[in-house]
Protein backbone atom coordinates (compact mmCIF):
# COMPACT_ATOMS: atom_id res chain seq x y z
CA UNK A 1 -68.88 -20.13 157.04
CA UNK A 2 -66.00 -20.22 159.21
CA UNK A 3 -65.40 -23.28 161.62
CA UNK A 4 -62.86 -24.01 163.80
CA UNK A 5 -60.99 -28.00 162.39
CA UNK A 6 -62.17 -29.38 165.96
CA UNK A 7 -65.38 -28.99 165.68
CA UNK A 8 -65.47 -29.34 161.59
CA UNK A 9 -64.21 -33.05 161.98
CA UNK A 10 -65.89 -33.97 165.27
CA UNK A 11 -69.35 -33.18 164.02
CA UNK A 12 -68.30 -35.22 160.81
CA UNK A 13 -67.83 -37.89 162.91
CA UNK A 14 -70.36 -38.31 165.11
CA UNK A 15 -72.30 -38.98 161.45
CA UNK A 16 -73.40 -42.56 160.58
CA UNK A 17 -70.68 -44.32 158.64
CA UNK A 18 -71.17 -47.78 156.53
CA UNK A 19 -68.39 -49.54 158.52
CA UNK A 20 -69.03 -48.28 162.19
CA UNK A 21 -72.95 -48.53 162.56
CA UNK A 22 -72.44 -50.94 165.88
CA UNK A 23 -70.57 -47.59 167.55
CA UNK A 24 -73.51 -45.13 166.24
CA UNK A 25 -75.97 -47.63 168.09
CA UNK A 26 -73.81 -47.27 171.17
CA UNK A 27 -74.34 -43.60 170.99
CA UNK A 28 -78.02 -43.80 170.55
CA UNK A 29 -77.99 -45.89 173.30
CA UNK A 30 -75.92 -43.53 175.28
CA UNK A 31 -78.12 -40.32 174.45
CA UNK A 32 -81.02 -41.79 175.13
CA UNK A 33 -79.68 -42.87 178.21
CA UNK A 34 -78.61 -39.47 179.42
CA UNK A 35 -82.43 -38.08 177.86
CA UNK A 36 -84.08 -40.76 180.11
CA UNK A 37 -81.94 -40.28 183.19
CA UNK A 38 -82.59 -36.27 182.56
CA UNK A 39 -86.46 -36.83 182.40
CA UNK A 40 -86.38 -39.36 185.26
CA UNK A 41 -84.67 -36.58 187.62
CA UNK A 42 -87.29 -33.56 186.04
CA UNK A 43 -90.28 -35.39 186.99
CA UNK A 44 -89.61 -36.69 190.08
CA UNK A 45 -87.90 -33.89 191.71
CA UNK A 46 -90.98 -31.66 190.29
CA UNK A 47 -93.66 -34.31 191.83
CA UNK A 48 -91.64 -34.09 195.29
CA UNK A 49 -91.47 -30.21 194.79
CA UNK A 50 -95.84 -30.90 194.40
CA UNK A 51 -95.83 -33.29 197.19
CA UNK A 52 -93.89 -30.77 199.28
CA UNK A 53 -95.83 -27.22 198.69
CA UNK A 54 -99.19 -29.34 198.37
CA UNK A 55 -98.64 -31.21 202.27
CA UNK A 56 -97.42 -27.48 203.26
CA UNK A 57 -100.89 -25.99 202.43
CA UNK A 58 -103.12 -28.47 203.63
CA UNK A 59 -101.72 -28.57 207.06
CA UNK A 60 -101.11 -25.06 207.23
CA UNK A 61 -104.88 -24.56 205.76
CA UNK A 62 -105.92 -26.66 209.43
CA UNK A 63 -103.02 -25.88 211.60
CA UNK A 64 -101.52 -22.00 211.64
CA UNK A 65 -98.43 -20.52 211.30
CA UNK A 66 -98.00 -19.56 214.93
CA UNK A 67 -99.74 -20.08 218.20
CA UNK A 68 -99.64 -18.07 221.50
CA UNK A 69 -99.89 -20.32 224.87
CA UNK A 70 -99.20 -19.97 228.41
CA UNK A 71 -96.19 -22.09 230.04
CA UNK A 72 -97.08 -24.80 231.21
CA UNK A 73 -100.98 -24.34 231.42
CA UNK A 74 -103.79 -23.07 229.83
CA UNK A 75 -103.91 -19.58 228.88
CA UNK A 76 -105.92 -16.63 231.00
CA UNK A 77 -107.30 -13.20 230.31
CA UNK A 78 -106.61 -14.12 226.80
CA UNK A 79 -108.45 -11.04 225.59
CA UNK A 80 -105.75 -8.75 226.32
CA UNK A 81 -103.43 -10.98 225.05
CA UNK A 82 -105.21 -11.55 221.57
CA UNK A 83 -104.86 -7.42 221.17
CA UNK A 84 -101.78 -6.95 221.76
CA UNK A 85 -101.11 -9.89 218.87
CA UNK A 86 -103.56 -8.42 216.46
CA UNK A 87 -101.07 -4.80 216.68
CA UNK A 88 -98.10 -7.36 216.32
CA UNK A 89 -96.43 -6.25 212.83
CA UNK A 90 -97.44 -8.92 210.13
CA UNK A 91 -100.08 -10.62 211.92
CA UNK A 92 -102.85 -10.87 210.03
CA UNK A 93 -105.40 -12.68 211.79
CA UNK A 94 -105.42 -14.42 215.65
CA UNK A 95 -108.58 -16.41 216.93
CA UNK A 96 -108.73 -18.74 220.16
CA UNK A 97 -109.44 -22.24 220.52
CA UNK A 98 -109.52 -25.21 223.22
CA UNK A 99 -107.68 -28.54 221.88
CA UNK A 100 -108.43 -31.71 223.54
CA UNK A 101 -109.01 -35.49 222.92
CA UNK A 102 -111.88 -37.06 222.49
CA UNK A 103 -114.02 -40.62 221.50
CA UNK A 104 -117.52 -39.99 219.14
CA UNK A 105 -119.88 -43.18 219.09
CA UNK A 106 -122.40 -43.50 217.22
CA UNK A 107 -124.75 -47.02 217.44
CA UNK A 108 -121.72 -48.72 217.53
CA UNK A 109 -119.31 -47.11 215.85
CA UNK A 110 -116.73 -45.78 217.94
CA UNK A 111 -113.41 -43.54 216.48
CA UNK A 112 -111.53 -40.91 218.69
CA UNK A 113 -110.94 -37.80 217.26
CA UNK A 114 -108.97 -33.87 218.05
CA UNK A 115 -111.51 -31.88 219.11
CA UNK A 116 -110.78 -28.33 218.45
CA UNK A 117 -113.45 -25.19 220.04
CA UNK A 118 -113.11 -22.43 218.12
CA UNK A 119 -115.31 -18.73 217.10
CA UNK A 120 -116.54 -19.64 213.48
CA UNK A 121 -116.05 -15.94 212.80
CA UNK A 122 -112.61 -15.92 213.84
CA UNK A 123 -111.47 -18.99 212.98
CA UNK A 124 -112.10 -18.02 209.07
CA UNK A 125 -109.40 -15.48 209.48
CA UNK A 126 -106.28 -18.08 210.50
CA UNK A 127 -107.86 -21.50 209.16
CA UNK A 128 -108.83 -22.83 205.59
CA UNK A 129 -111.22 -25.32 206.63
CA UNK A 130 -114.38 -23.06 206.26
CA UNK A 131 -113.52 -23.43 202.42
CA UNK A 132 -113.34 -27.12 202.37
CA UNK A 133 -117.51 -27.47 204.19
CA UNK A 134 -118.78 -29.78 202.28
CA UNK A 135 -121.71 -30.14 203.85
CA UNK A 136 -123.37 -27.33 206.39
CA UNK A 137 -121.79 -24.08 207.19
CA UNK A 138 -118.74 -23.85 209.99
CA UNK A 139 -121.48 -20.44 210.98
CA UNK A 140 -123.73 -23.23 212.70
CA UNK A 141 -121.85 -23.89 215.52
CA UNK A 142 -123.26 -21.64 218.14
CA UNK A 143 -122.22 -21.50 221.55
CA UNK A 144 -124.59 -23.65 224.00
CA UNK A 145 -125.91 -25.44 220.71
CA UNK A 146 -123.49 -28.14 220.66
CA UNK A 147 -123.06 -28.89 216.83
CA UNK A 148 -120.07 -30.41 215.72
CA UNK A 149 -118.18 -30.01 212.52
CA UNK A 150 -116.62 -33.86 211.14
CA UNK A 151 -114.41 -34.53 209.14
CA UNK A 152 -115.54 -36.47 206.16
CA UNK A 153 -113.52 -39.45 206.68
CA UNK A 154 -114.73 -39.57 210.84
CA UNK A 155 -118.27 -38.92 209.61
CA UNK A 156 -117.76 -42.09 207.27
CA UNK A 157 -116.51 -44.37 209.72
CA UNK A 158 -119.05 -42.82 212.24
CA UNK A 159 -121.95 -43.72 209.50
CA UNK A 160 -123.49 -40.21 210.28
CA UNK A 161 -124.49 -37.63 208.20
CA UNK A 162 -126.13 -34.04 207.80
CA UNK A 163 -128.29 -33.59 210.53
CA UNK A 164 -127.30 -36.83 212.71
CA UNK A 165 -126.63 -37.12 216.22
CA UNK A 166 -122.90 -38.30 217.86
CA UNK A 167 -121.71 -38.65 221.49
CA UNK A 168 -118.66 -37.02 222.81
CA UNK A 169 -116.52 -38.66 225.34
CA UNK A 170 -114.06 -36.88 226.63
CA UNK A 171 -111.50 -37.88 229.36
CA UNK A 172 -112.62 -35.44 232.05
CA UNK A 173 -114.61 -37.76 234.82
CA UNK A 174 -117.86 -36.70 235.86
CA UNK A 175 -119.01 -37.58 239.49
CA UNK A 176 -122.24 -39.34 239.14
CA UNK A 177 -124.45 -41.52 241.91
CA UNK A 178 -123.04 -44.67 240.57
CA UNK A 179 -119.34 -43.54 240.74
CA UNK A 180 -116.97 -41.59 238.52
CA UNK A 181 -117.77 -41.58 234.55
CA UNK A 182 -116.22 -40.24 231.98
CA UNK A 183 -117.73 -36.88 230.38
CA UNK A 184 -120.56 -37.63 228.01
CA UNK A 185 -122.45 -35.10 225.52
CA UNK A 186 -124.96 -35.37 222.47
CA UNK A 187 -124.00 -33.32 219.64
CA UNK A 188 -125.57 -32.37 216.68
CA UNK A 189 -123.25 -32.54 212.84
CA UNK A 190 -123.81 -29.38 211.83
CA UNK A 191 -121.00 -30.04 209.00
CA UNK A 192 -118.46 -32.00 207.33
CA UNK A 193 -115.60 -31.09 205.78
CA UNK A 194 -112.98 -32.18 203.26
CA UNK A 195 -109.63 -30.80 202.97
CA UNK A 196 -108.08 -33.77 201.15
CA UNK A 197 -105.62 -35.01 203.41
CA UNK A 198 -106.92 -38.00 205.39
CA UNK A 199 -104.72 -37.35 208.92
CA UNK A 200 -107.29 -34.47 209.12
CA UNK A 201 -110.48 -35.84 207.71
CA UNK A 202 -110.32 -38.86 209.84
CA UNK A 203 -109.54 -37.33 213.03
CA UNK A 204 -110.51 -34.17 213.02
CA UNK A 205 -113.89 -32.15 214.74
CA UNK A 206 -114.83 -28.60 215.32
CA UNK A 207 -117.11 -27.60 218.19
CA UNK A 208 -117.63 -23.82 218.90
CA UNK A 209 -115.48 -22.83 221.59
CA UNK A 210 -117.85 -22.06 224.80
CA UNK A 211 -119.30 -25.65 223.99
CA UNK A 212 -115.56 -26.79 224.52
CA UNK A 213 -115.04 -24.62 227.42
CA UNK A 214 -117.96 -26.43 229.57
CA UNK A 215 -116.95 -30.13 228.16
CA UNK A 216 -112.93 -29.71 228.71
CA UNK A 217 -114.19 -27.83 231.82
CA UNK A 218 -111.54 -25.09 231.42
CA UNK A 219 -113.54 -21.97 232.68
CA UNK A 220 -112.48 -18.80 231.36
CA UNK A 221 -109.35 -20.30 229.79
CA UNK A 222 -108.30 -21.73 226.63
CA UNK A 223 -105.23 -23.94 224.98
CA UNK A 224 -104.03 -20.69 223.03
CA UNK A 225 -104.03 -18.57 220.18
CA UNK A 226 -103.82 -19.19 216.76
CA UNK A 227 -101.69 -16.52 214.14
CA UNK A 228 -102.19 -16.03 210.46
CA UNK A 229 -99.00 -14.30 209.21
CA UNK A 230 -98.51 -12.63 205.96
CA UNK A 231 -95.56 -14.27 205.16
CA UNK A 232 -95.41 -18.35 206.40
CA UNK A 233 -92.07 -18.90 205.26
CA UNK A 234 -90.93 -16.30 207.70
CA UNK A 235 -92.74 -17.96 210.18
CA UNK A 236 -89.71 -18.45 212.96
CA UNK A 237 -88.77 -14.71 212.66
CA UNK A 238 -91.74 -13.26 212.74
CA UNK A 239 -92.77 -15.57 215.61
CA UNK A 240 -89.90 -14.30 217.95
CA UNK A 241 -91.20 -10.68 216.79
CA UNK A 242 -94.29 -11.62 218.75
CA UNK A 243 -92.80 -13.14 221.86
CA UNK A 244 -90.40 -9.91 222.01
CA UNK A 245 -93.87 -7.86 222.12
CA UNK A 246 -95.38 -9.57 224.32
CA UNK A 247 -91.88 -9.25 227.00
CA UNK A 248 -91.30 -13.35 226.44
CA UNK A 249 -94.59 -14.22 229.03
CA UNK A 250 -95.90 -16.53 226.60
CA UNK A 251 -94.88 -19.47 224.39
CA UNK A 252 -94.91 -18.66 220.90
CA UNK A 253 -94.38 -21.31 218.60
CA UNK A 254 -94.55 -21.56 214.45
CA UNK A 255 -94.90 -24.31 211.94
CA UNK A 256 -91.68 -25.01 211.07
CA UNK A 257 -91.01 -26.43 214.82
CA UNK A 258 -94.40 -28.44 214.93
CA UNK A 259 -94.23 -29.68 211.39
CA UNK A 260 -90.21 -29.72 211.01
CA UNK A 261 -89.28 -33.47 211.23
CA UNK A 262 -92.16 -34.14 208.72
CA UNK A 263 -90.63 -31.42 206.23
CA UNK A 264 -86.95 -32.11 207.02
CA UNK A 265 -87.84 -36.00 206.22
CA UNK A 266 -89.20 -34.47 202.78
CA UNK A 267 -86.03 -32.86 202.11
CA UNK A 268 -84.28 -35.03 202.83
CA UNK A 269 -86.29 -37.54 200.34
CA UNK A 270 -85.73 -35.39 197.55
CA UNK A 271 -81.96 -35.28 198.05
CA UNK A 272 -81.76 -38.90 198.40
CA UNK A 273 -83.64 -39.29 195.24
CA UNK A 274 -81.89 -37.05 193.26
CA UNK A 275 -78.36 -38.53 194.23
CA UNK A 276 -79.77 -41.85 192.77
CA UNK A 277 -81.54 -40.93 189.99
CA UNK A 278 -78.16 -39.10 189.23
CA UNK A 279 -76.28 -42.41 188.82
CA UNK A 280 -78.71 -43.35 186.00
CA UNK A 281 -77.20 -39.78 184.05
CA UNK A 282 -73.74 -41.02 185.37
CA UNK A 283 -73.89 -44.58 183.80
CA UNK A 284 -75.22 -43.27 180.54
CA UNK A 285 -72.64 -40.50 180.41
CA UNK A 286 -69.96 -43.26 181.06
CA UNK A 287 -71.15 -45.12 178.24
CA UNK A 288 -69.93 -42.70 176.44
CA UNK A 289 -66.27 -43.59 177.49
CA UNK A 290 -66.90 -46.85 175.51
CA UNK A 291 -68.09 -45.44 172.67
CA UNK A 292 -65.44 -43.07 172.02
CA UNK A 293 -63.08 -45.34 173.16
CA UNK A 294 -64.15 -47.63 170.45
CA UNK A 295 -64.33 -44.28 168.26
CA UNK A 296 -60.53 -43.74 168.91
CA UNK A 297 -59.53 -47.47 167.71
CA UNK A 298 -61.57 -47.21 164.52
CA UNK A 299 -60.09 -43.98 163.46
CA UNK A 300 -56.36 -44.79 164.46
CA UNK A 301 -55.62 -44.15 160.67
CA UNK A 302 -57.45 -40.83 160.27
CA UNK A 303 -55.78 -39.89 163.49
CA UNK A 304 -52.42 -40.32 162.49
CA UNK A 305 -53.25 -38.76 158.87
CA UNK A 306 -54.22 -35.39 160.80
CA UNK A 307 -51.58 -35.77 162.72
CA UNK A 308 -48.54 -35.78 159.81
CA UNK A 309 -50.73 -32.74 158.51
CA UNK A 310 -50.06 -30.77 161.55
CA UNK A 311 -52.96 -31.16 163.53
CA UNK A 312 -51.80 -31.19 167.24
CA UNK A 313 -52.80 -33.62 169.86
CA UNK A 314 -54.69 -30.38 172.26
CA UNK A 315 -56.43 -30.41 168.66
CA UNK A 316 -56.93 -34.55 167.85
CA UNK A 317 -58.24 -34.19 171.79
CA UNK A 318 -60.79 -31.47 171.44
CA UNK A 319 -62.20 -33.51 168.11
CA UNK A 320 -62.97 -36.37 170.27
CA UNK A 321 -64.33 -34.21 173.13
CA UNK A 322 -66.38 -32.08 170.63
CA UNK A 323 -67.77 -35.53 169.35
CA UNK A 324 -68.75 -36.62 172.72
CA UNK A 325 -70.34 -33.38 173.77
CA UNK A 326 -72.41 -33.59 170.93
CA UNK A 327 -73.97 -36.82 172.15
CA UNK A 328 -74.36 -35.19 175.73
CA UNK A 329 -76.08 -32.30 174.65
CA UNK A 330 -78.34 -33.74 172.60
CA UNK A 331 -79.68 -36.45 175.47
CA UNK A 332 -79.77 -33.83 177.84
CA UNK A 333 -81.72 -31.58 175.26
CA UNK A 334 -84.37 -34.54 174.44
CA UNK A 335 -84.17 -35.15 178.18
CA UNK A 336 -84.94 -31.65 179.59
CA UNK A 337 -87.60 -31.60 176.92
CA UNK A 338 -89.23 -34.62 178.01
CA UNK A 339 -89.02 -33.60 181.67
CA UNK A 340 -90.36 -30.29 181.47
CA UNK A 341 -93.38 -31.69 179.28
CA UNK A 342 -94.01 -35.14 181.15
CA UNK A 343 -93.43 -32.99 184.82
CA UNK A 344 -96.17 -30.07 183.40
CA UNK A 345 -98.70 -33.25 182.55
CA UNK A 346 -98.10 -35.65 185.15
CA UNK A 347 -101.93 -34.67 186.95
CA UNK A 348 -103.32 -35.90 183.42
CA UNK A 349 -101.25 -38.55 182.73
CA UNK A 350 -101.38 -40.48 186.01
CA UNK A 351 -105.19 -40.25 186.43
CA UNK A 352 -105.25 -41.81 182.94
CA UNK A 353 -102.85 -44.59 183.55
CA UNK A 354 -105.29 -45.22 187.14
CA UNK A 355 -108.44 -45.19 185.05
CA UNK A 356 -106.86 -47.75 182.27
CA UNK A 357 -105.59 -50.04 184.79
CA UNK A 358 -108.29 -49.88 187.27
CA UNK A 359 -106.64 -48.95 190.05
CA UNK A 360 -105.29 -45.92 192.06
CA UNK A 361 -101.69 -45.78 193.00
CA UNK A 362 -101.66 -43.08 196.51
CA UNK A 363 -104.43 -44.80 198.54
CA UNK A 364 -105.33 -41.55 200.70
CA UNK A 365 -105.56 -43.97 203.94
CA UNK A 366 -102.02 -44.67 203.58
CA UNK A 367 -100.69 -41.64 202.05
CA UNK A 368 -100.99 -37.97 202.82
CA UNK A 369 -103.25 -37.14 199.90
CA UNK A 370 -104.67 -39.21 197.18
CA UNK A 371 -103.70 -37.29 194.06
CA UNK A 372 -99.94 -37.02 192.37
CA UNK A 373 -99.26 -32.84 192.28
CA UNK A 374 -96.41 -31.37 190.57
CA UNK A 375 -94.94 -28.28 190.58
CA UNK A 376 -92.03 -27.85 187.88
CA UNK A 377 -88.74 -25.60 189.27
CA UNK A 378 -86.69 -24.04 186.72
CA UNK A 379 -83.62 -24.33 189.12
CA UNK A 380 -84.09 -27.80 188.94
CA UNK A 381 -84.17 -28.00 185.42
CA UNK A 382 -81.20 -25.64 185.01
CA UNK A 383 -79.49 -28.10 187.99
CA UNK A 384 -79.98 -31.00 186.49
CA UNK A 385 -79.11 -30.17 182.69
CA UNK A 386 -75.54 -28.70 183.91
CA UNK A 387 -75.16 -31.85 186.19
CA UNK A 388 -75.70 -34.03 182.75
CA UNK A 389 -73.55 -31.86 180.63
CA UNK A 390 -70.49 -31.81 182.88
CA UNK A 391 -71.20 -35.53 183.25
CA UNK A 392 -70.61 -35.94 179.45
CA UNK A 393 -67.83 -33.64 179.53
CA UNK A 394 -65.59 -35.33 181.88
CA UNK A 395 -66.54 -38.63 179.88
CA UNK A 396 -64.73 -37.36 176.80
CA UNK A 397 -61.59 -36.41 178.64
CA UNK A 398 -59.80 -40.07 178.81
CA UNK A 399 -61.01 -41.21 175.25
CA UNK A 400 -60.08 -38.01 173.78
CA UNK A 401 -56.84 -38.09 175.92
CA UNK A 402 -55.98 -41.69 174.26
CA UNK A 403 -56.54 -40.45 170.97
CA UNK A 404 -54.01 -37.39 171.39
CA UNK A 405 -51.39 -39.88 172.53
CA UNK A 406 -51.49 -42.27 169.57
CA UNK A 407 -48.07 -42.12 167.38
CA UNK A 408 -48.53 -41.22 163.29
CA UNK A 409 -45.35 -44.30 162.64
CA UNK A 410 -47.03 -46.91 164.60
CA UNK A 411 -50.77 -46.35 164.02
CA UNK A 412 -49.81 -46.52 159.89
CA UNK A 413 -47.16 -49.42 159.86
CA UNK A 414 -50.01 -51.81 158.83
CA UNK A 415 -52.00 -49.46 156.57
């Protein structure tokens, strides 16, 4: 089978030899390096890719993509307005709701939560969180009943359950014989929910939304309007769509402006990270510089040889770089391999790891969510094996380079 003399000799030597077995452990070394760094960069870049689209869905599953409000104030004859989104091309689902702050006690518990009124009914078509009802039905909170819907991680803190009773204090004063007092109201937990991401399930409630209307005293009017669309990531476009329709009277904002410090930050992460992860690929690639360097002064003899048989120095230069190559392909290979397997079975093998050692590494009170998600991108993968390979490539070029500079008549004057 025809090969071309480069690559016939520069596969020969990247073979173990009796007198050069120190410079096949440097190569070792050196792939495995580049297979490690190439794993390293899979994994994490697919658990930030996890962390990323997991985060995205749980707040989008309690916030929505877009909301309607009035400038500067609370929005009136909403009604009208909430038709004229529900025609809007790509909307998929509106629903009102009153936002406002609030303090529930309990005995003696006290924690302040969002309090959010909102239709049950329509609330299910722009919101998640009737999914994640743990316990009770978001379909008991009926206006003038005053149930409330907790979050699991309130309710906890709260020490109420199922069926309990909690007081609402809201800002809003309250005239009363013995002077001014803040708003007051017994409420019945009608629910708790879970969605998995503590910033929500600790501070978090649902009432229905006439029960907020009397207790944020807001009359007829509410905070706004919530959108579904039926394509997030189109979010801002679609959103101006809207406040075109509706002749610019209203304030329509999307996700990627309430939520885009939070995501930019995440980007931003995941760039960082891969820049330094990188340098681990970069050092092991370099090391390669050593070993052919090393390469080069143990075959000064051969060279020179090949060289009074005609074999040119572009051709003494592409043996070394085909020799090289070889060790970068095969790192980044075992490395891609690795990455793609370890990135596909890192929500097995961390949960594992936390049972043997007792202990769970994303504490959901300090992180987002408690779990490790990953979601493998074959961009990445494709990114990062080129970004290895032209690593290893350049690596050959000033070994290689040497070797197609060394002189026949001095390299044998010894031999």
């Amino acid at each position: 089978m025809f090969r071309p003399l480069e690559i016939f000799i520069g596969l020969r030597y990247t073979r173990a030899k009796r007198r050069n077995h120190f410079i096949s452990f440097i190569s070792l070394i050196s792939m495995l390096g580049i297979a490690l760094g190439v794993t390293a960069l899979i994994t994490v870049l697919s658990v930030m890719n996890g962390f990323e689209k997991e985060l995205r869905e749980r707040i989008l599953g309690m916030a929505s993509h877009a909301t309607i409000a009035e400038f500067g104030g609370q929005l009136r004859n909403w009604e009208s307005v909430m038709a004229q989104a529900e025609e809007a091309d790509r909307v998929v689902g509106v629903a009102p709701y009153v936002e406002g702050e609030g303090m529930f006690s309990s005995g003696r518990q006290v924690s302040g939560a969002m309090v959010r009124g909102v239709i049950p009914d329509l609330e299910a078509r722009v919101s998640q969180v009737g999914e994640h009802i743990i316990f009770g039905s978001m379909n008991d909170l009926r206006g003038r009943g005053f149930g409330v819907v907790l979050g699991k991680e309130l309710a906890l803190a709260l020490g109420v359950g199922l069926g309990d009773r909690v007081t609402l204090i809201t800002p809003q004063a309250a005239v009363t014989p013995v002077g001014v007092l803040p708003r007051m109201r017994r409420m019945n937990v009608v629910g708790i929910f879970e969605v998995g991401m503590y910033e929500y399930d600790r501070s978090t409630a649902f009432i229905h939304l006439d029960d907020a209307r009397q207790i944020y005293q807001t009359d007829d009017a509410i905070s706004g309007l919530r959108l579904k669309l039926d394509d997030m990531m189109r979010a801002p476009t679609i959103a101006r769509q809207v406040a075109a329709e509706l002749d610019g009277r209203f304030w329509v904002n999307d996700w990627t402006r309430q939520h885009a410090n939070f995501f930019r930050a995440v980007q931003t992460e995941k760039t960082v990270m891969f820049i330094i992860l990188s340098l681990i690929v970069a050092v092991a690639a370099f090391n390669i510089v050593s070993t052919l360097v090393m390469v080069v002064i143990d075959k000064q003899a051969d060279i020179a040889i090949l060289r009074t048989l005609g074999l040119s120095p572009r051709s003494v230069m592409g043996v070394f770089m085909v020799q090289g190559t070889v060790i970068g392909v095969v790192g980044t290979l075992l490395g891609v391999a690795g990455g793609i397997t370890l990135a596909l079975n890192v929500e097995t093998i961390v949960p594992a790891i936390e049972s043997l050692l007792g202990r769970q590494f994303l504490s959901p009170d300090v992180y987002y969510i408690s779990d490790l998600p990953s979601e493998l991108n074959l961009r990445d993968v494709a990114r990062i094996g080129s970004l290895a390979f032209v690593l290893t490539v350049l690596a050959t070029l000033y070994p290689a380079w040497r070797a197609s500079r060394t002189q026949p008549a001095e390299a044998l004057r010894y031999e």
